[in-house]
C-alpha atoms as a PDB file:
ATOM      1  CA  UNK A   1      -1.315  40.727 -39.640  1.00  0.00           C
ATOM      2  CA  UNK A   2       0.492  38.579 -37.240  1.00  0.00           C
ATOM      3  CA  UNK A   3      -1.583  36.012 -35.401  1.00  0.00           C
ATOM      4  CA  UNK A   4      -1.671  36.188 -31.406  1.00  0.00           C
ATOM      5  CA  UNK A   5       0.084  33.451 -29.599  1.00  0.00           C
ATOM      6  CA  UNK A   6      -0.401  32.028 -25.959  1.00  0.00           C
ATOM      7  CA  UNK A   7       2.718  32.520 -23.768  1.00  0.00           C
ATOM      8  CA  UNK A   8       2.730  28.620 -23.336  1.00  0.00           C
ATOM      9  CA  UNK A   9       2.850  28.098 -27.394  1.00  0.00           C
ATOM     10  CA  UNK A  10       5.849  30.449 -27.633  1.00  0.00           C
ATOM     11  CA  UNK A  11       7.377  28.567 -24.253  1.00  0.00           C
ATOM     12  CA  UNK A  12       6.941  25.442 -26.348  1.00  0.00           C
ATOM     13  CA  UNK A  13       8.897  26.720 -29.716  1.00  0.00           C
ATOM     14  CA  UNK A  14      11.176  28.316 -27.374  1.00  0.00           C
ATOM     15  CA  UNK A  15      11.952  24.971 -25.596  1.00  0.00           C
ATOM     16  CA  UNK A  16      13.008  22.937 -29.080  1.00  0.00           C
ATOM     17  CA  UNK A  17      14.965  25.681 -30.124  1.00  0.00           C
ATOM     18  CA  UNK A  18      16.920  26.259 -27.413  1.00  0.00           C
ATOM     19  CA  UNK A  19      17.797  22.630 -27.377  1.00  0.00           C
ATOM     20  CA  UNK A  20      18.443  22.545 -30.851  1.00  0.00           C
ATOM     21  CA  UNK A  21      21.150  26.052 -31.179  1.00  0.00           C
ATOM     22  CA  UNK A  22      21.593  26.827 -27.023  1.00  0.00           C
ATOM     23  CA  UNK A  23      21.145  30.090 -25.587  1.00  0.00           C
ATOM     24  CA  UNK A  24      23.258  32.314 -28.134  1.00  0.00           C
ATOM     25  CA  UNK A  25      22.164  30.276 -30.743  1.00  0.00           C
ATOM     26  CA  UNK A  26      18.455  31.932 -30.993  1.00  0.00           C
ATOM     27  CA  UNK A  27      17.491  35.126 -30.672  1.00  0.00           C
ATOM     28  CA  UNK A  28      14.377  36.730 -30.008  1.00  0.00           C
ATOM     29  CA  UNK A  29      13.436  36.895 -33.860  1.00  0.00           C
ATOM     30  CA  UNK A  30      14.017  33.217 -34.595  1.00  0.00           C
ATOM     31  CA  UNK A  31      11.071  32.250 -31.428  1.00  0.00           C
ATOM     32  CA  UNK A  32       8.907  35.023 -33.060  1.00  0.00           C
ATOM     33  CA  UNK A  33       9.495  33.751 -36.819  1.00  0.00           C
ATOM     34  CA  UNK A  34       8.749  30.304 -35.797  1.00  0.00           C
ATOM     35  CA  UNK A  35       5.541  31.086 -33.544  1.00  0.00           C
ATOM     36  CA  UNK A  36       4.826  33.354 -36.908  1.00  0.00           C
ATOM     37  CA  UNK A  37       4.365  36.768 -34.602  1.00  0.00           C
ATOM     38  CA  UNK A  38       6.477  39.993 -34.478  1.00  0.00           C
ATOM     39  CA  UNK A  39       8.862  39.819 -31.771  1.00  0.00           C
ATOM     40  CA  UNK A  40       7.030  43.068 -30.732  1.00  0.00           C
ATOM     41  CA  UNK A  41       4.666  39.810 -29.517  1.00  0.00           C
ATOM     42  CA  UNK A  42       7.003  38.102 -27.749  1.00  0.00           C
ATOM     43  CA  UNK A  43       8.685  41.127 -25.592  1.00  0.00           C
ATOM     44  CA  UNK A  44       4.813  40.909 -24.690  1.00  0.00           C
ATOM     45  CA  UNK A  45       4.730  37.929 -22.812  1.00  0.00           C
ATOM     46  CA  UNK A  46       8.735  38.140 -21.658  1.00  0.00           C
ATOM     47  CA  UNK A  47      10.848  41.271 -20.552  1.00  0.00           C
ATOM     48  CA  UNK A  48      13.808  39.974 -22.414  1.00  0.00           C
ATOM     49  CA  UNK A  49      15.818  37.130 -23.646  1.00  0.00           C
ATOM     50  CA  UNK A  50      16.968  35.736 -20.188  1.00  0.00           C
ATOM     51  CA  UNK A  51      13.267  35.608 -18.913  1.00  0.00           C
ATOM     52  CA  UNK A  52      12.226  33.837 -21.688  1.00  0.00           C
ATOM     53  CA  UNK A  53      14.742  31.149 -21.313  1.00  0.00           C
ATOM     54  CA  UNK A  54      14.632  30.845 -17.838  1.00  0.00           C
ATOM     55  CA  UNK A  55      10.925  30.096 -18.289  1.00  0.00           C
ATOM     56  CA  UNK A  56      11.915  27.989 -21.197  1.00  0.00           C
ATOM     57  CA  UNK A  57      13.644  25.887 -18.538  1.00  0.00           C
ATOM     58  CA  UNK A  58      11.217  26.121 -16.089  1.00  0.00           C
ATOM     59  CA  UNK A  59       8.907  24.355 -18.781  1.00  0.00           C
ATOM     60  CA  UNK A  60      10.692  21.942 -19.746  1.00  0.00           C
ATOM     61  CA  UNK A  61      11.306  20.425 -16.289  1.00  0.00           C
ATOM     62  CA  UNK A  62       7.861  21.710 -14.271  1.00  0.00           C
ATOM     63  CA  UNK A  63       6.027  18.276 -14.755  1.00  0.00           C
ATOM     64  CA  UNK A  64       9.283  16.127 -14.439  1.00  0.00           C
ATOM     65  CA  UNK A  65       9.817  18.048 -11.253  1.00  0.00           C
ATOM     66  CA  UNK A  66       6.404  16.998  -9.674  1.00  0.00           C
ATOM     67  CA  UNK A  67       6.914  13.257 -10.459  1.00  0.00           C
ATOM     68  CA  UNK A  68      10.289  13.236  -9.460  1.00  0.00           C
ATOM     69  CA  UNK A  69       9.259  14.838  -5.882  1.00  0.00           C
ATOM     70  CA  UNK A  70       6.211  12.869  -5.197  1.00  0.00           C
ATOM     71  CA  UNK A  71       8.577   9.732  -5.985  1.00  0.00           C
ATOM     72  CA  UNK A  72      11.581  10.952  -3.453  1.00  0.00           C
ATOM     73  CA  UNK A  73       9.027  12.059  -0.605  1.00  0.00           C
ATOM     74  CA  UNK A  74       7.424   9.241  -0.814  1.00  0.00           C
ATOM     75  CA  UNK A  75       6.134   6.917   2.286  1.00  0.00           C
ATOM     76  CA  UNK A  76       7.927   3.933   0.640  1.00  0.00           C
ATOM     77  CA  UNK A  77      11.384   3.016   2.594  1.00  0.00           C
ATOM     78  CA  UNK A  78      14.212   4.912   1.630  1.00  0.00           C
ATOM     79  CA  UNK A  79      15.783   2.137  -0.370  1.00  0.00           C
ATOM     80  CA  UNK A  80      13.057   1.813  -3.006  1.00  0.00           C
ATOM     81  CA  UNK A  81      12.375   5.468  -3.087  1.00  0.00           C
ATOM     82  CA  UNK A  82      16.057   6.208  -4.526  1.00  0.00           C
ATOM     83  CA  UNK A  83      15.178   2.549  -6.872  1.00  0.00           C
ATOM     84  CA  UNK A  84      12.134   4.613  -7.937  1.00  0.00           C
ATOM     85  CA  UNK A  85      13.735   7.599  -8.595  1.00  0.00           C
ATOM     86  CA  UNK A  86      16.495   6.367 -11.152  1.00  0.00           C
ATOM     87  CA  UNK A  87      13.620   4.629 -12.946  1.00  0.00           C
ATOM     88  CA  UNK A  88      11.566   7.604 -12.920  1.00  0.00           C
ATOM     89  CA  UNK A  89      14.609   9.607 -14.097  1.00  0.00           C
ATOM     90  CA  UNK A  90      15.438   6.953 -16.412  1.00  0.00           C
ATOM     91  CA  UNK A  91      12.039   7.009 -18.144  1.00  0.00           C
ATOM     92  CA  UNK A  92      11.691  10.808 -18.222  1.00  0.00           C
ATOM     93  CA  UNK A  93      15.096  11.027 -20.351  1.00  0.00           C
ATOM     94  CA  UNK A  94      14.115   8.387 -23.020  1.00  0.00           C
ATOM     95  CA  UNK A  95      10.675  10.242 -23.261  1.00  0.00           C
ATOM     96  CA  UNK A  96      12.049  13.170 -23.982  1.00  0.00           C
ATOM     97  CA  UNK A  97      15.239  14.045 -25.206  1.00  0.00           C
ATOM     98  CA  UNK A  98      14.428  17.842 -26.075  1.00  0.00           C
ATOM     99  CA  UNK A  99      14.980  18.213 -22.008  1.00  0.00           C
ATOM    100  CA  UNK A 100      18.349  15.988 -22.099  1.00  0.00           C
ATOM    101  CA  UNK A 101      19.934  18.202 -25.131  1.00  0.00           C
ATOM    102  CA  UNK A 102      18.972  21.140 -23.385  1.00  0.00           C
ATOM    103  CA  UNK A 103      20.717  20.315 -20.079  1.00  0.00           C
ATOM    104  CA  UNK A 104      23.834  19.322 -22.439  1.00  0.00           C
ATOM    105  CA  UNK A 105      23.495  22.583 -24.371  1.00  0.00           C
ATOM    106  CA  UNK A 106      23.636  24.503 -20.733  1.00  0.00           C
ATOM    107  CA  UNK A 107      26.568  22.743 -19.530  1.00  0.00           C
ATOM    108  CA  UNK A 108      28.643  23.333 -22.701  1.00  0.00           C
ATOM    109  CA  UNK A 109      27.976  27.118 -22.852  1.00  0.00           C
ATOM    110  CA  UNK A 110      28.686  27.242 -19.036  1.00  0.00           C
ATOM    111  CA  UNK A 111      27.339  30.748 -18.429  1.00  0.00           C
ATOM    112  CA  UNK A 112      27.932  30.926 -14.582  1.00  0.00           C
ATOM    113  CA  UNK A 113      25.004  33.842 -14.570  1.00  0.00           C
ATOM    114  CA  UNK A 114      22.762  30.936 -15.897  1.00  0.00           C
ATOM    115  CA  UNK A 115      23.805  28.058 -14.636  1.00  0.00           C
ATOM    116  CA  UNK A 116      23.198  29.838 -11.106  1.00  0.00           C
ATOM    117  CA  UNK A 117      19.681  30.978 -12.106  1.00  0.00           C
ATOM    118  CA  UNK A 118      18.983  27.015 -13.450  1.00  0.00           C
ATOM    119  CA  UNK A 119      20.322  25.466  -9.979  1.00  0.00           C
ATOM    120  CA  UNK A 120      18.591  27.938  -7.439  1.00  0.00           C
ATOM    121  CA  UNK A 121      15.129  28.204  -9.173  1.00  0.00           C
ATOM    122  CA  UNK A 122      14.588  25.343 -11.471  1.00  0.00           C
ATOM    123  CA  UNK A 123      16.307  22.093 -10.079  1.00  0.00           C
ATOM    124  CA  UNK A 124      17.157  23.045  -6.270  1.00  0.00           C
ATOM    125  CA  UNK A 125      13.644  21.303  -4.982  1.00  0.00           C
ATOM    126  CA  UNK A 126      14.122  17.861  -6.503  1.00  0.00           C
ATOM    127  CA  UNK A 127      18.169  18.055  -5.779  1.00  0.00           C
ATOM    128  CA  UNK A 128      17.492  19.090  -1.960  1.00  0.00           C
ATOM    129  CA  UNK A 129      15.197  15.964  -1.492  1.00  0.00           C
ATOM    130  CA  UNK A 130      17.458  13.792  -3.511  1.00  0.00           C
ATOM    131  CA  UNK A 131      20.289  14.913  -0.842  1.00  0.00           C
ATOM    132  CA  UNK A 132      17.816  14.399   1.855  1.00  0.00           C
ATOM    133  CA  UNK A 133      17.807  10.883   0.858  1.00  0.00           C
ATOM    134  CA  UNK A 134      21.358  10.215   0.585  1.00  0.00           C
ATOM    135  CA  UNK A 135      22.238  11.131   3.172  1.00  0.00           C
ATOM    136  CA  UNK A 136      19.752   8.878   5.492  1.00  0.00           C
ATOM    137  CA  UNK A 137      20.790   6.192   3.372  1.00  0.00           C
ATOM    138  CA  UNK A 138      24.728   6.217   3.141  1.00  0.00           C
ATOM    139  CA  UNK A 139      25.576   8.958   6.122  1.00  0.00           C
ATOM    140  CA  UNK A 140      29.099   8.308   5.571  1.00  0.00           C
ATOM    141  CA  UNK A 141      29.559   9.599   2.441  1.00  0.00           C
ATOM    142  CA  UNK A 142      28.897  12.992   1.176  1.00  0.00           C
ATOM    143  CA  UNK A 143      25.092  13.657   0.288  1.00  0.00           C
ATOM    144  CA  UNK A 144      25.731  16.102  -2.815  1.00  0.00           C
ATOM    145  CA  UNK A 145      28.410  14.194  -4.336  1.00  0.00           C
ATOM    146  CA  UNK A 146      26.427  10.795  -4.261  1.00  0.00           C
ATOM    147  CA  UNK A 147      23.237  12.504  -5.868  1.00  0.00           C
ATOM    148  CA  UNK A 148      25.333  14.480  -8.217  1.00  0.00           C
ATOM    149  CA  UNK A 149      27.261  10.939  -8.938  1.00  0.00           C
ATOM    150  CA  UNK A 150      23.454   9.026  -9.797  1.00  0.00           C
ATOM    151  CA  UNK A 151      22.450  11.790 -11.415  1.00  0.00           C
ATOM    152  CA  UNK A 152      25.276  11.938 -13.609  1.00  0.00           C
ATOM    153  CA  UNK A 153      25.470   8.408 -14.181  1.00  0.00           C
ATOM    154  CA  UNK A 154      22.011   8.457 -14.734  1.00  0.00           C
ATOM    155  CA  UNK A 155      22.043  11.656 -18.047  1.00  0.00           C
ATOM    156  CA  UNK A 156      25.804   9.957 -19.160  1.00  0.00           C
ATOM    157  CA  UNK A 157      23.574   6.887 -20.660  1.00  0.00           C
ATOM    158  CA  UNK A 158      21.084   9.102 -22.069  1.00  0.00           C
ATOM    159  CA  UNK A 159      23.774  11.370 -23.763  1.00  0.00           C
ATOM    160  CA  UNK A 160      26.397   9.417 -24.723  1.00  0.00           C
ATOM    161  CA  UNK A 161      24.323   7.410 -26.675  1.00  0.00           C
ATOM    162  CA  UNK A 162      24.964   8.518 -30.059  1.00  0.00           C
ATOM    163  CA  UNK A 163      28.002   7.599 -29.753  1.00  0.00           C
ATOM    164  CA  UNK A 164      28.162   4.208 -27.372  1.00  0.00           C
ATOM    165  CA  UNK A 165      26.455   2.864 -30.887  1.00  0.00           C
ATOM    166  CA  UNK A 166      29.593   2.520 -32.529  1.00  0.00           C
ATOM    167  CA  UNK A 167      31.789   1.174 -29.099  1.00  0.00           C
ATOM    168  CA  UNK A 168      32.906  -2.416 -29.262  1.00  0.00           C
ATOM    169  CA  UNK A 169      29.972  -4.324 -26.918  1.00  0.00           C
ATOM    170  CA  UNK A 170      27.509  -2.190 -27.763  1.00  0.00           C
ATOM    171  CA  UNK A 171      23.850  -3.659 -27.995  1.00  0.00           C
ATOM    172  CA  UNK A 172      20.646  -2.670 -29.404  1.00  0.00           C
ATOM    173  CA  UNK A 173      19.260  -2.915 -25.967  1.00  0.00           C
ATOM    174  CA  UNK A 174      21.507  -0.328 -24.676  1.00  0.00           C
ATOM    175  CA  UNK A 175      19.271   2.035 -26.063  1.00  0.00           C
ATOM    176  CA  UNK A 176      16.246   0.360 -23.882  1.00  0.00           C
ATOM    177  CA  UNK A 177      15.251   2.861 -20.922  1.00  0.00           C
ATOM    178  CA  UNK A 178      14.008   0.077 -19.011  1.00  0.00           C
ATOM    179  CA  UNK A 179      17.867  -1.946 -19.414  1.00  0.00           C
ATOM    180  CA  UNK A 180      19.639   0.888 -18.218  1.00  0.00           C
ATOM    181  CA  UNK A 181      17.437   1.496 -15.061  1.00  0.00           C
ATOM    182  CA  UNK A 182      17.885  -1.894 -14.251  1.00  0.00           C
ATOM    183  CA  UNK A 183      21.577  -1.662 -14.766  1.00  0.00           C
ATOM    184  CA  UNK A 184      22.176   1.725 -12.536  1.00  0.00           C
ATOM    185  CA  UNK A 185      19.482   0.047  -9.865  1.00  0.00           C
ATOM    186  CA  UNK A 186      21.630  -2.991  -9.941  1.00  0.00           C
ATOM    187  CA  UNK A 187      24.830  -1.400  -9.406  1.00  0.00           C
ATOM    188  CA  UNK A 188      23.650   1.090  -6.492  1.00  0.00           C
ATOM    189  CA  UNK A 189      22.386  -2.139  -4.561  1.00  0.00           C
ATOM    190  CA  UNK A 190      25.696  -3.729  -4.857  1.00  0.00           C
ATOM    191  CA  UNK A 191      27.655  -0.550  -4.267  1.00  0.00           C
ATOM    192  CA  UNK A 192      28.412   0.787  -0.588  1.00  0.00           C
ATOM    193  CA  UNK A 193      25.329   2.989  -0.461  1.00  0.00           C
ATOM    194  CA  UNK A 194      23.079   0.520   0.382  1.00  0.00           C
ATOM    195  CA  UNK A 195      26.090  -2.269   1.696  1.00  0.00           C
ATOM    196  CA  UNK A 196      26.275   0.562   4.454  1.00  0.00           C
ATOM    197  CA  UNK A 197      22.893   1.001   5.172  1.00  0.00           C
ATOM    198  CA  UNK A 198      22.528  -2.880   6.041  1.00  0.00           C
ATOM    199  CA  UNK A 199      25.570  -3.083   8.224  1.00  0.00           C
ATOM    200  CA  UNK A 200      24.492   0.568  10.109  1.00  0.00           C
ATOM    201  CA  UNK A 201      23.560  -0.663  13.755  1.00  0.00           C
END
């Protein structure tokens, strides 16, 4: 007889393999196979397949979520809060890069069904914050496209890396989280985000 699983152990198997195939890779078998239940189990827990993975996803970035949102509403000054934040980011990725492939895995399928579901209920919070904080700090430039651009800059090191090991210049510490936070901190202080924010009246 199949054992019983928690909805958080079968969240947890979901999680890796989703990163590992992407959505169409796994069906609702495969999770129950690998928690070692019937998928009679599973439709238990989760209506169907797209509840499953949105909670998958949910998961994965709950607890990032909560560090990354006591970091951006901080009291600090705005400055060191978006310093904080790439670090923060920057250590979350190298600590875990089930959530990295599965953001890569989301963007190459490029369901818009999903990909609308992921932005309005799983990372709207931080990104509305990270915005927020843009925009007070470079209000000539547009808020969504600077926090998608450090953002982006930010998951580029984390998932090109494979890769940037064979590129001419390449270094072992490239692969060091702490190196590349102080490289994208470095370059946002010398770029006009914070240039403008000192000359603002």
């Amino acid at each position: 007889m199949p054992r019983q699983s928690s909805r958080q152990e079968i969240l947890e198997v979901a999680i890796g393999l989703f990163a590992d195939a992407g959505y169409a890779g796994v069906s609702m078998r495969d999770i129950a196979r690998f928690c070692g239940l019937n998928v009679g189990s599973i439709y238990h827990h989760f209506r169907d397949k797209d509840e499953l993975y949105l909670a998958a996803m949910q998961q994965a970035f709950s607890g990032r979520a909560e560090r990354l949102l006591a970091v951006l509403n901080s009291d600090r000054p705005d400055r060191r809060r978006l310093l904080d934040t790439v670090d923060l980011l920057c250590r979350q990725l190298a600590e875990d890069q089930t959530f990295c492939r599965l953001i890569q895995r989301e963007l190459l399928d490029g369901d818009e069904r999903r990909l609308q579901q992921l932005a309005q209920t799983v990372f709207a919070e931080v990104t509305e914050a990270l915005n927020r904080l843009c925009a007070r700090l470079s209000p000539g430039h547009d808020p969504a496209l600077l926090a998608g651009s450090i953002i982006g800059m930010t998951l580029h090191l984390f998932q090109s890396a494979p890769l940037r090991r064979f590129l001419p210049g390449y270094r072992p510490e490239h692969d060091d989280p702490e190196t590349l936070s102080r490289h994208l901190q470095a370059m946002l202080e010398r770029g006009p985000i914070f240039t403008e924010e000192v000359e603002r009246p």
